[in-house]
Protein backbone atom coordinates (compact mmCIF):
# COMPACT_ATOMS: atom_id res chain seq x y z
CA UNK A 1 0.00 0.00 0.00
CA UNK A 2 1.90 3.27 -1.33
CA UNK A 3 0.93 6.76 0.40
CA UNK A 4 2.09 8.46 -2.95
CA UNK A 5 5.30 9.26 -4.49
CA UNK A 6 7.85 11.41 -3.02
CA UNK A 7 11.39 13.25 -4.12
CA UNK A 8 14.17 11.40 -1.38
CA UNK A 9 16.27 14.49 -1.92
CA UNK A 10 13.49 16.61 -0.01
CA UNK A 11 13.56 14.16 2.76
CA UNK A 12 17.79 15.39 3.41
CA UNK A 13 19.10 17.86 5.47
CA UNK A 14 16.13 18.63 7.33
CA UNK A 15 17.98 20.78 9.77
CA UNK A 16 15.76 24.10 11.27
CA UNK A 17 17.96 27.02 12.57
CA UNK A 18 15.54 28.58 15.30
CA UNK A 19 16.19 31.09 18.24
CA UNK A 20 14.20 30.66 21.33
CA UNK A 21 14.29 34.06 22.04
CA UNK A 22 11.02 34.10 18.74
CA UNK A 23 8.95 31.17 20.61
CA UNK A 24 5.79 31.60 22.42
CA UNK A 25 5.72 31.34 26.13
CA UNK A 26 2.91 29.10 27.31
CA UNK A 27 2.22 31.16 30.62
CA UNK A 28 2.93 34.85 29.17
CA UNK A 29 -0.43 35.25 29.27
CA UNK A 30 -1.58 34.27 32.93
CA UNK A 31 -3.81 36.07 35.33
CA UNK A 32 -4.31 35.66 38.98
CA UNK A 33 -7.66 37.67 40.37
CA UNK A 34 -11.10 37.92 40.69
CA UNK A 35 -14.16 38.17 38.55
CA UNK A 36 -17.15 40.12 39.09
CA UNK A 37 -20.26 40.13 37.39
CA UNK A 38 -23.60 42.52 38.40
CA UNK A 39 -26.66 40.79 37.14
CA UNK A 40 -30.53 41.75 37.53
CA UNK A 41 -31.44 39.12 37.00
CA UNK A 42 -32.31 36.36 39.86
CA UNK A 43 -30.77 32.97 40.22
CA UNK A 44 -34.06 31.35 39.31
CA UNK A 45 -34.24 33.26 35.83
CA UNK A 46 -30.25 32.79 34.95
CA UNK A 47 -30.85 28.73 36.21
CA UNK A 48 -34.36 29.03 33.79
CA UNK A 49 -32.24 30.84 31.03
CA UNK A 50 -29.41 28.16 31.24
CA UNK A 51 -31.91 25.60 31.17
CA UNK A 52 -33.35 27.18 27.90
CA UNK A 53 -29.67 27.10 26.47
CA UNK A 54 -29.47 23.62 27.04
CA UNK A 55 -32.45 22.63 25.62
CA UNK A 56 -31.57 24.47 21.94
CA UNK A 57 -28.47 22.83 21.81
């Protein structure tokens, strides 16, 4: 069973020059704190509103 033809000379010299310094850093982005949301609405309407969510989806 093939997976297609390929040039071997492509396959040489595979070698990547790269510089850490240009990578992403997984936890640049972090935040420690607190969230605050002000609603109107009550708990029973946002529970009756989730529960409407769910049933659409």
């Amino acid at each position: 069973m093939g997976f297609g033809s390929y040039d071997e000379s492509e396959q040489k010299d595979q070698n990547v020059e790269t510089n850490e310094d240009d990578g992403v850093t997984a936890h640049e982005n972090d935040h420690d704190g607190e969230v605050d949301f002000d609603s109107d609405a009550s708990t029973d309407e946002l529970l009756d509103k989730l529960s409407d969510i769910k049933d659409t989806s």
